[in-house]
PDB file of N, CA and C in Angstrom:
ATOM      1  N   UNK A   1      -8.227  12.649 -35.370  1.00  0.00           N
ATOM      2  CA  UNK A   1      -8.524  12.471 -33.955  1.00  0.00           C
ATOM      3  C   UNK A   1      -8.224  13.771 -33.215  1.00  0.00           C
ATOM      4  N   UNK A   2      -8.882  14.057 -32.345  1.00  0.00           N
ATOM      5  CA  UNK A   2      -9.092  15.548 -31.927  1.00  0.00           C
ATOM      6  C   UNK A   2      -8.454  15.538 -30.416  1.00  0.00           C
ATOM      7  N   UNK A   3      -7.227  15.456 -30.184  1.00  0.00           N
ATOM      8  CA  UNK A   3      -6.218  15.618 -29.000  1.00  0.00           C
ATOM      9  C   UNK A   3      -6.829  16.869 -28.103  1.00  0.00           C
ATOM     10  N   UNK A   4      -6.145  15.713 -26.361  1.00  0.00           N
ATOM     11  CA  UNK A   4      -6.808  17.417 -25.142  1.00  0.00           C
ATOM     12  C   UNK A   4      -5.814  18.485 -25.732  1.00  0.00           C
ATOM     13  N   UNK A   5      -6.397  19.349 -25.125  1.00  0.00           N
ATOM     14  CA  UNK A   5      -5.501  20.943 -24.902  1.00  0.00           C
ATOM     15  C   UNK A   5      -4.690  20.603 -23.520  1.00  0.00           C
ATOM     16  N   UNK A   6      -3.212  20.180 -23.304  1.00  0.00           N
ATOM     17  CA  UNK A   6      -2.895  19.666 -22.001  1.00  0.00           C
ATOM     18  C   UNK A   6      -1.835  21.035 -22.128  1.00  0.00           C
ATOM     19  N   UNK A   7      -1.790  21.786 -20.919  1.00  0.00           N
ATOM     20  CA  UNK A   7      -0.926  23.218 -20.731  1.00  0.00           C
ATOM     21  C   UNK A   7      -0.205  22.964 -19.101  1.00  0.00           C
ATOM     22  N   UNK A   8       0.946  23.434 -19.572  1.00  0.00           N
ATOM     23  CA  UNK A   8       1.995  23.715 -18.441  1.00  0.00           C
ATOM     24  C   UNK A   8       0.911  24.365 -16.855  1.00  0.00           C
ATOM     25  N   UNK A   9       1.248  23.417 -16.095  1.00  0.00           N
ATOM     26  CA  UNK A   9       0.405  23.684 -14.657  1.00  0.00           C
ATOM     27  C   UNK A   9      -0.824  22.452 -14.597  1.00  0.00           C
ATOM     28  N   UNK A  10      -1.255  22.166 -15.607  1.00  0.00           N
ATOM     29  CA  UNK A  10      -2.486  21.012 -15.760  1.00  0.00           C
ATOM     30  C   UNK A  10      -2.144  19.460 -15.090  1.00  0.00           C
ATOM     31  N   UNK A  11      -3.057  19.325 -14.409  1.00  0.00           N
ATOM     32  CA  UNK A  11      -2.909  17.846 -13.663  1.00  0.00           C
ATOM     33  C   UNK A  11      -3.420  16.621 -14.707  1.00  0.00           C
ATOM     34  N   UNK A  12      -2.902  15.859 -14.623  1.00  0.00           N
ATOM     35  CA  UNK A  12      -2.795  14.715 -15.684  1.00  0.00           C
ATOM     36  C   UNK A  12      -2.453  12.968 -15.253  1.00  0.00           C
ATOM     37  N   UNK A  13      -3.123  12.216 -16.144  1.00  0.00           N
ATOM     38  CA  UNK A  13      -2.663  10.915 -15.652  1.00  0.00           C
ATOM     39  C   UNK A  13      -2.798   9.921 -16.715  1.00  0.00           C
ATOM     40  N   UNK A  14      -2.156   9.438 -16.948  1.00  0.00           N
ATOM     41  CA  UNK A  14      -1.883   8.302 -18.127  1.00  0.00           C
ATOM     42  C   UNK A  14      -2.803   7.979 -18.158  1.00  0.00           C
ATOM     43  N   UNK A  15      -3.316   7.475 -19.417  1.00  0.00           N
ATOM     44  CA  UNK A  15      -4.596   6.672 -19.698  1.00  0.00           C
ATOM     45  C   UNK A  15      -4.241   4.919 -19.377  1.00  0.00           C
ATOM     46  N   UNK A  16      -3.758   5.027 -19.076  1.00  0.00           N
ATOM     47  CA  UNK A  16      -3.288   3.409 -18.939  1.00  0.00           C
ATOM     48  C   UNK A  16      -4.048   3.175 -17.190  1.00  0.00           C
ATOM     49  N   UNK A  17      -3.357   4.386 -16.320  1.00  0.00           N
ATOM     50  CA  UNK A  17      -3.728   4.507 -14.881  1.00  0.00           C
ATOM     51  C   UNK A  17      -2.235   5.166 -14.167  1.00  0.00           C
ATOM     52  N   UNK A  18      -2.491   6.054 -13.333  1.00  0.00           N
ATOM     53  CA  UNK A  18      -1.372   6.107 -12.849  1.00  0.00           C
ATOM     54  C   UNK A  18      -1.545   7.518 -11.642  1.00  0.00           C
ATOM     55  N   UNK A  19      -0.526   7.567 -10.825  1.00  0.00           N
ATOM     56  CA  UNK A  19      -0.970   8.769  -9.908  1.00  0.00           C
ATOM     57  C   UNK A  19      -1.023  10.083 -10.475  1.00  0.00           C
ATOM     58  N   UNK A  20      -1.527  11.423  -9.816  1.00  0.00           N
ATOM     59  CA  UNK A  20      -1.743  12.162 -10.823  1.00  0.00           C
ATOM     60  C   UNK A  20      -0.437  12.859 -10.855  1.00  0.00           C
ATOM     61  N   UNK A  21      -0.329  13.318 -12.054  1.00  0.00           N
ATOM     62  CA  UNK A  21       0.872  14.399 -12.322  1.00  0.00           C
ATOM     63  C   UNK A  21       0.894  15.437 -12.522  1.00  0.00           C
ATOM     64  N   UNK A  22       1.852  16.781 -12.628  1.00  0.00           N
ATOM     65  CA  UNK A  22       1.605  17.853 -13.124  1.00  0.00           C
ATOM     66  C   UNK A  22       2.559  18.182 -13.919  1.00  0.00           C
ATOM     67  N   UNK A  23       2.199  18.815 -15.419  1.00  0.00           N
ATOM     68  CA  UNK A  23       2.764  19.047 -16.565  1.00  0.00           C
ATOM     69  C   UNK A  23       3.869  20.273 -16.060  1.00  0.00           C
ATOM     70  N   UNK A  24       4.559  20.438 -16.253  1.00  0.00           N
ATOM     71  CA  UNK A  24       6.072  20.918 -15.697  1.00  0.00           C
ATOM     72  C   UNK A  24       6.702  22.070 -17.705  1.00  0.00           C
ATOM     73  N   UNK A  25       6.417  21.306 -18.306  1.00  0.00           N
ATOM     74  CA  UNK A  25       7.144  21.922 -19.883  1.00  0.00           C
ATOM     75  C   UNK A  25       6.949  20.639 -20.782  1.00  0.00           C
ATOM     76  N   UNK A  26       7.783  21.331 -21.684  1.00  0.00           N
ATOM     77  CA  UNK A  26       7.741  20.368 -22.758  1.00  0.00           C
ATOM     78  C   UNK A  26       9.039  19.455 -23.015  1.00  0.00           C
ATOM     79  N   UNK A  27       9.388  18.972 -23.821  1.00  0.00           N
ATOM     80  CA  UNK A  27      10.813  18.041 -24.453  1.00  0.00           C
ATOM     81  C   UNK A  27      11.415  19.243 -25.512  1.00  0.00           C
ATOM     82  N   UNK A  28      12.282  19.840 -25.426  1.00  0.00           N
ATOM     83  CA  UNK A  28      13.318  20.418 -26.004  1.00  0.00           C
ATOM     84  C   UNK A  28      12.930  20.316 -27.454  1.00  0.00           C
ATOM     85  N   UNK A  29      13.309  19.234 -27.970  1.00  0.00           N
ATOM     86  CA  UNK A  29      12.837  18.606 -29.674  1.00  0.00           C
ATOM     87  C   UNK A  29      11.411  18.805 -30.255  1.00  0.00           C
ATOM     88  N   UNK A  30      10.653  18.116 -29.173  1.00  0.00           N
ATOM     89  CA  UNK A  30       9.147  17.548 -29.775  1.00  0.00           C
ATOM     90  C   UNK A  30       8.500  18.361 -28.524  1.00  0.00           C
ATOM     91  N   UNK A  31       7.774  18.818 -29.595  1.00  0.00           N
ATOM     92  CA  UNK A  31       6.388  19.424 -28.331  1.00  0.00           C
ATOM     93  C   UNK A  31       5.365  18.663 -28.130  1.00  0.00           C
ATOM     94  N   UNK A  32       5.082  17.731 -28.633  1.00  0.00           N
ATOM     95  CA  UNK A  32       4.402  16.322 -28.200  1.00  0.00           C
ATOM     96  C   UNK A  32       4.669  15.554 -27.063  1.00  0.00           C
ATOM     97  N   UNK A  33       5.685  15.640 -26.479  1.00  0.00           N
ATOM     98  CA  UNK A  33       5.774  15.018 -24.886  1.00  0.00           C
ATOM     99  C   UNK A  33       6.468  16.043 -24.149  1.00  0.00           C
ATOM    100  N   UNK A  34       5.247  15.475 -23.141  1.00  0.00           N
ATOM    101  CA  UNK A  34       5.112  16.938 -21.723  1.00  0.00           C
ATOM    102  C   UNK A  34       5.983  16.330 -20.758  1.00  0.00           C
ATOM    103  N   UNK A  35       6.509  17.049 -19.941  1.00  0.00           N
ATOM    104  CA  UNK A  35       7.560  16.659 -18.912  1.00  0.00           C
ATOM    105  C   UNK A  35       6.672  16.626 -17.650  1.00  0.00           C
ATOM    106  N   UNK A  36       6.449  15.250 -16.948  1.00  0.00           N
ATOM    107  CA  UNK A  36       5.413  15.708 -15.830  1.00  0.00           C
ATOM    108  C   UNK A  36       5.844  15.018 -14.424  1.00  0.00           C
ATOM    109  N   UNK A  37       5.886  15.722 -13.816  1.00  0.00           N
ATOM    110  CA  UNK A  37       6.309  15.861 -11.743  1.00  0.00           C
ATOM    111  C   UNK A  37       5.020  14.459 -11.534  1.00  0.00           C
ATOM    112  N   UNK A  38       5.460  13.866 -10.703  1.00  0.00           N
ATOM    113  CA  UNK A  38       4.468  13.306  -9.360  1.00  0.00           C
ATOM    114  C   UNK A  38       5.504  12.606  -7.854  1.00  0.00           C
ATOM    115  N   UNK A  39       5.066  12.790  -6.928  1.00  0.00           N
ATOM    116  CA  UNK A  39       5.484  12.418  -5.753  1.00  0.00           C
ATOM    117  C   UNK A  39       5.421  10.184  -5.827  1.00  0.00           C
ATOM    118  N   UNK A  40       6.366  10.085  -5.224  1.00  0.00           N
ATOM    119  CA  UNK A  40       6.418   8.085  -5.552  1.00  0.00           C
ATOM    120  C   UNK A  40       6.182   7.895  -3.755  1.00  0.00           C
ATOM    121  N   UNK A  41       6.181   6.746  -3.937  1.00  0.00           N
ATOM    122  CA  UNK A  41       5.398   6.026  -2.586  1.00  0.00           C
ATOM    123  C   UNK A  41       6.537   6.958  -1.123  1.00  0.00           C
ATOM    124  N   UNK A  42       7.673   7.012  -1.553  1.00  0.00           N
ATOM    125  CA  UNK A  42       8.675   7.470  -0.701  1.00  0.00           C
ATOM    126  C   UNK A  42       8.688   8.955  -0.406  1.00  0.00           C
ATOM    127  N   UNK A  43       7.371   9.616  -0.787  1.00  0.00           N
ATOM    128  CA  UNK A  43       7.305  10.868  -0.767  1.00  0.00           C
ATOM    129  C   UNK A  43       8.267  11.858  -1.833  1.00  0.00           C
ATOM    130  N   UNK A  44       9.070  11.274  -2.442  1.00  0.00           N
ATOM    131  CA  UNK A  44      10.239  11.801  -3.455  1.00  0.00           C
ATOM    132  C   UNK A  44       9.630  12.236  -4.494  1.00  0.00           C
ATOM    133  N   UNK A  45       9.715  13.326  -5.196  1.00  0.00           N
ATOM    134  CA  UNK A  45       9.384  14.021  -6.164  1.00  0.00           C
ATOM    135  C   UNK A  45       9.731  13.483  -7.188  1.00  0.00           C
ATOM    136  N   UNK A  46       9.101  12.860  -8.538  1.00  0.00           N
ATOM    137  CA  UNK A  46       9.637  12.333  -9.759  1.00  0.00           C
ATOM    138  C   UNK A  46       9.482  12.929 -10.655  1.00  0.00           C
ATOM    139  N   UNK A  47      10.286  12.623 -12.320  1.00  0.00           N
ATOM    140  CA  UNK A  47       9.694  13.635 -13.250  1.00  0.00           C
ATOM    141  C   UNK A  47      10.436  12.690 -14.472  1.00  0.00           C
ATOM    142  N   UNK A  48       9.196  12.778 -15.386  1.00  0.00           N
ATOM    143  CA  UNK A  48       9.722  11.904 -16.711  1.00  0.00           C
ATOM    144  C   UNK A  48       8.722  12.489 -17.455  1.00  0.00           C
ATOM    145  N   UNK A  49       9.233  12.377 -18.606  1.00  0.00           N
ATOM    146  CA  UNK A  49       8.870  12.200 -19.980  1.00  0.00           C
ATOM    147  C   UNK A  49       7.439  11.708 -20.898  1.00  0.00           C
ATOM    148  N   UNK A  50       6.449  11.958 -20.959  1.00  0.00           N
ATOM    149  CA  UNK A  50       5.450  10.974 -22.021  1.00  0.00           C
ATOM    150  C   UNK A  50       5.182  11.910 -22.978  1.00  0.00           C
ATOM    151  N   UNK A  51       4.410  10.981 -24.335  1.00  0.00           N
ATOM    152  CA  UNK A  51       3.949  11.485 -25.483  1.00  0.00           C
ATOM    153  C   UNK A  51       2.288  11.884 -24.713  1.00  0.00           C
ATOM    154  N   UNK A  52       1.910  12.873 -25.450  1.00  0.00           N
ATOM    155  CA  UNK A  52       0.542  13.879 -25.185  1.00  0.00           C
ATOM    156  C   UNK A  52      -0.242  12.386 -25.500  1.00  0.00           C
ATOM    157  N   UNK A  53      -0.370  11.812 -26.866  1.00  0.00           N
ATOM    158  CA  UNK A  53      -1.018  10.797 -26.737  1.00  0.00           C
ATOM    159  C   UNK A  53      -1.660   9.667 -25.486  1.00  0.00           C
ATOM    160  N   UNK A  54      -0.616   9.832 -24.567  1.00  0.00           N
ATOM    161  CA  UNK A  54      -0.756   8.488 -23.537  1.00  0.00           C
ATOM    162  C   UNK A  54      -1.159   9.327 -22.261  1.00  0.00           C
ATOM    163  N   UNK A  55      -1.443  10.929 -22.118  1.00  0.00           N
ATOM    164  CA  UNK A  55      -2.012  11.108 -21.469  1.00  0.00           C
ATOM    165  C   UNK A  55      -3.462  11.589 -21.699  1.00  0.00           C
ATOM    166  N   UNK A  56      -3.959  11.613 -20.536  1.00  0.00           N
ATOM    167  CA  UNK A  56      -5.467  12.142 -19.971  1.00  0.00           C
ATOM    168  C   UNK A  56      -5.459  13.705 -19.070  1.00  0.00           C
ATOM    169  N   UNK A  57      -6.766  14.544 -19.246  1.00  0.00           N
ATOM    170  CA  UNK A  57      -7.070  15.091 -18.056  1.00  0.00           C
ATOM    171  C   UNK A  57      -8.253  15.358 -17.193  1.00  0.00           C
ATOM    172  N   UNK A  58      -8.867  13.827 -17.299  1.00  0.00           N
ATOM    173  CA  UNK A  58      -9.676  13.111 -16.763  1.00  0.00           C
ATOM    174  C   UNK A  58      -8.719  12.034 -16.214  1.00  0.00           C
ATOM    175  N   UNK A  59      -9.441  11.877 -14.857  1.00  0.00           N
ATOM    176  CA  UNK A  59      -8.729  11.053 -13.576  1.00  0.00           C
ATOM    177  C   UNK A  59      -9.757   9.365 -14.144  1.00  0.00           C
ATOM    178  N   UNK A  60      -9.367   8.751 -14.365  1.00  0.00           N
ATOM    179  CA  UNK A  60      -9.881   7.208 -15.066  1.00  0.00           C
ATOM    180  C   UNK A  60     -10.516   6.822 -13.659  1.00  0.00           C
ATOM    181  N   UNK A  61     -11.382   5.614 -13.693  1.00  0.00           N
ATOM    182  CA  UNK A  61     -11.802   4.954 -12.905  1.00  0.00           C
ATOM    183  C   UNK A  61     -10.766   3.800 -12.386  1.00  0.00           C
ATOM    184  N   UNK A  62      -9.531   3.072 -13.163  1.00  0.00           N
ATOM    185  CA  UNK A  62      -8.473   2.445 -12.694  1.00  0.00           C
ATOM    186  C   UNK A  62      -7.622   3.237 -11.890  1.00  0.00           C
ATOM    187  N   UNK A  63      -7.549   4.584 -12.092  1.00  0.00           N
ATOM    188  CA  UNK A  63      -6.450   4.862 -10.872  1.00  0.00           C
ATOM    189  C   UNK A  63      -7.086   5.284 -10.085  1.00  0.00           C
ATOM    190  N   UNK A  64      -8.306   5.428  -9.640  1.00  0.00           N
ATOM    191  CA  UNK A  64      -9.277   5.124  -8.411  1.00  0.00           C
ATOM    192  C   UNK A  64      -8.963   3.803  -7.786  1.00  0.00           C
ATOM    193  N   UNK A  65      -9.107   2.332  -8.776  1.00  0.00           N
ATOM    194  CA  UNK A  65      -8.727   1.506  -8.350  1.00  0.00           C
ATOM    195  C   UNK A  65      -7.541   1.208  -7.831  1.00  0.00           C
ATOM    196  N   UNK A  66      -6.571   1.355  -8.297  1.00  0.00           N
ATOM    197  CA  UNK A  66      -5.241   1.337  -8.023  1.00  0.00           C
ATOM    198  C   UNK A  66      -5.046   2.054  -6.453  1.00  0.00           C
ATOM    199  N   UNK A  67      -5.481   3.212  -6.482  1.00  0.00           N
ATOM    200  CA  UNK A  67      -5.444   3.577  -5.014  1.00  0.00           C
ATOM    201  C   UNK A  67      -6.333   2.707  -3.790  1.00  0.00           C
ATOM    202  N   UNK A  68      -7.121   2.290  -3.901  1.00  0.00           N
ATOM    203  CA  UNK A  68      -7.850   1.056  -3.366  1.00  0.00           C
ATOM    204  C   UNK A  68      -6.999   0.066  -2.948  1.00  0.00           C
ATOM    205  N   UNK A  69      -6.450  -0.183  -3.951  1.00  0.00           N
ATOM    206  CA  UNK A  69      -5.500  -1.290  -3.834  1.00  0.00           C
ATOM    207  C   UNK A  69      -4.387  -1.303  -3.062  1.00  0.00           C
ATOM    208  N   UNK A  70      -3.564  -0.067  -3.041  1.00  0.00           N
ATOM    209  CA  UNK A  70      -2.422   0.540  -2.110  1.00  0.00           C
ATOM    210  C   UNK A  70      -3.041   0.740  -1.045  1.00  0.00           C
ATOM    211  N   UNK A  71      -4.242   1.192  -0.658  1.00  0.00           N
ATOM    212  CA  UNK A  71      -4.488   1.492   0.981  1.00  0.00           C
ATOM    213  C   UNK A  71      -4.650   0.092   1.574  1.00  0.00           C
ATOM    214  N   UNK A  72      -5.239  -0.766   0.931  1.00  0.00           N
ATOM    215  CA  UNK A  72      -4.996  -2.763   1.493  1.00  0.00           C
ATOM    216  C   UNK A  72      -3.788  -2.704   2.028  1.00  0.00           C
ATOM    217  N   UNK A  73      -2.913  -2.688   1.241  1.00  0.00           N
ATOM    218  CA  UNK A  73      -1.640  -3.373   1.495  1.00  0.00           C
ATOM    219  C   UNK A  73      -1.261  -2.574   2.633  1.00  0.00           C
ATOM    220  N   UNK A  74      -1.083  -1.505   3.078  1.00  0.00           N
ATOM    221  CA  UNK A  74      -0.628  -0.890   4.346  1.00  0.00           C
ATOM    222  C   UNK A  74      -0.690  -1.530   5.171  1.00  0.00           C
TER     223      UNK A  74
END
């Protein structure tokens, strides 16, 4: 299976759905999970951990939805 090229500075978002992030480095151990920044509803800067696997750098059509969904509720 032929994995993205995902590089430090690259915007990214779980394939599952999720807001976008930006790849920050790697994990100390494994260079397989990227360390990636995104801002949470509170404006607060976050930063965790995933395997390269579970991300994208293509923006999905669910976290289109998902944002849809958050501007309702306001």
């Amino acid at each position: 299976m032929n994995q993205e090229e995902i590089q430090v500075g690259d915007v990214v978002w779980l394939k599952s759905g999720s807001p976008a992030m930006t790849v920050d480095g790697f994990h100390q151990t494994s260079k397989n999970f990227y360390r990636c920044f995104w801002f949470n509803a509170e404006r607060s800067a976050v930063s965790e951990y995933f395997n390269q696997l579970s991300l994208t750098k293509e923006e999905s059509e669910l976290k289109l939805l998902l944002d849809k969904t958050e501007g309702q509720s306001a």
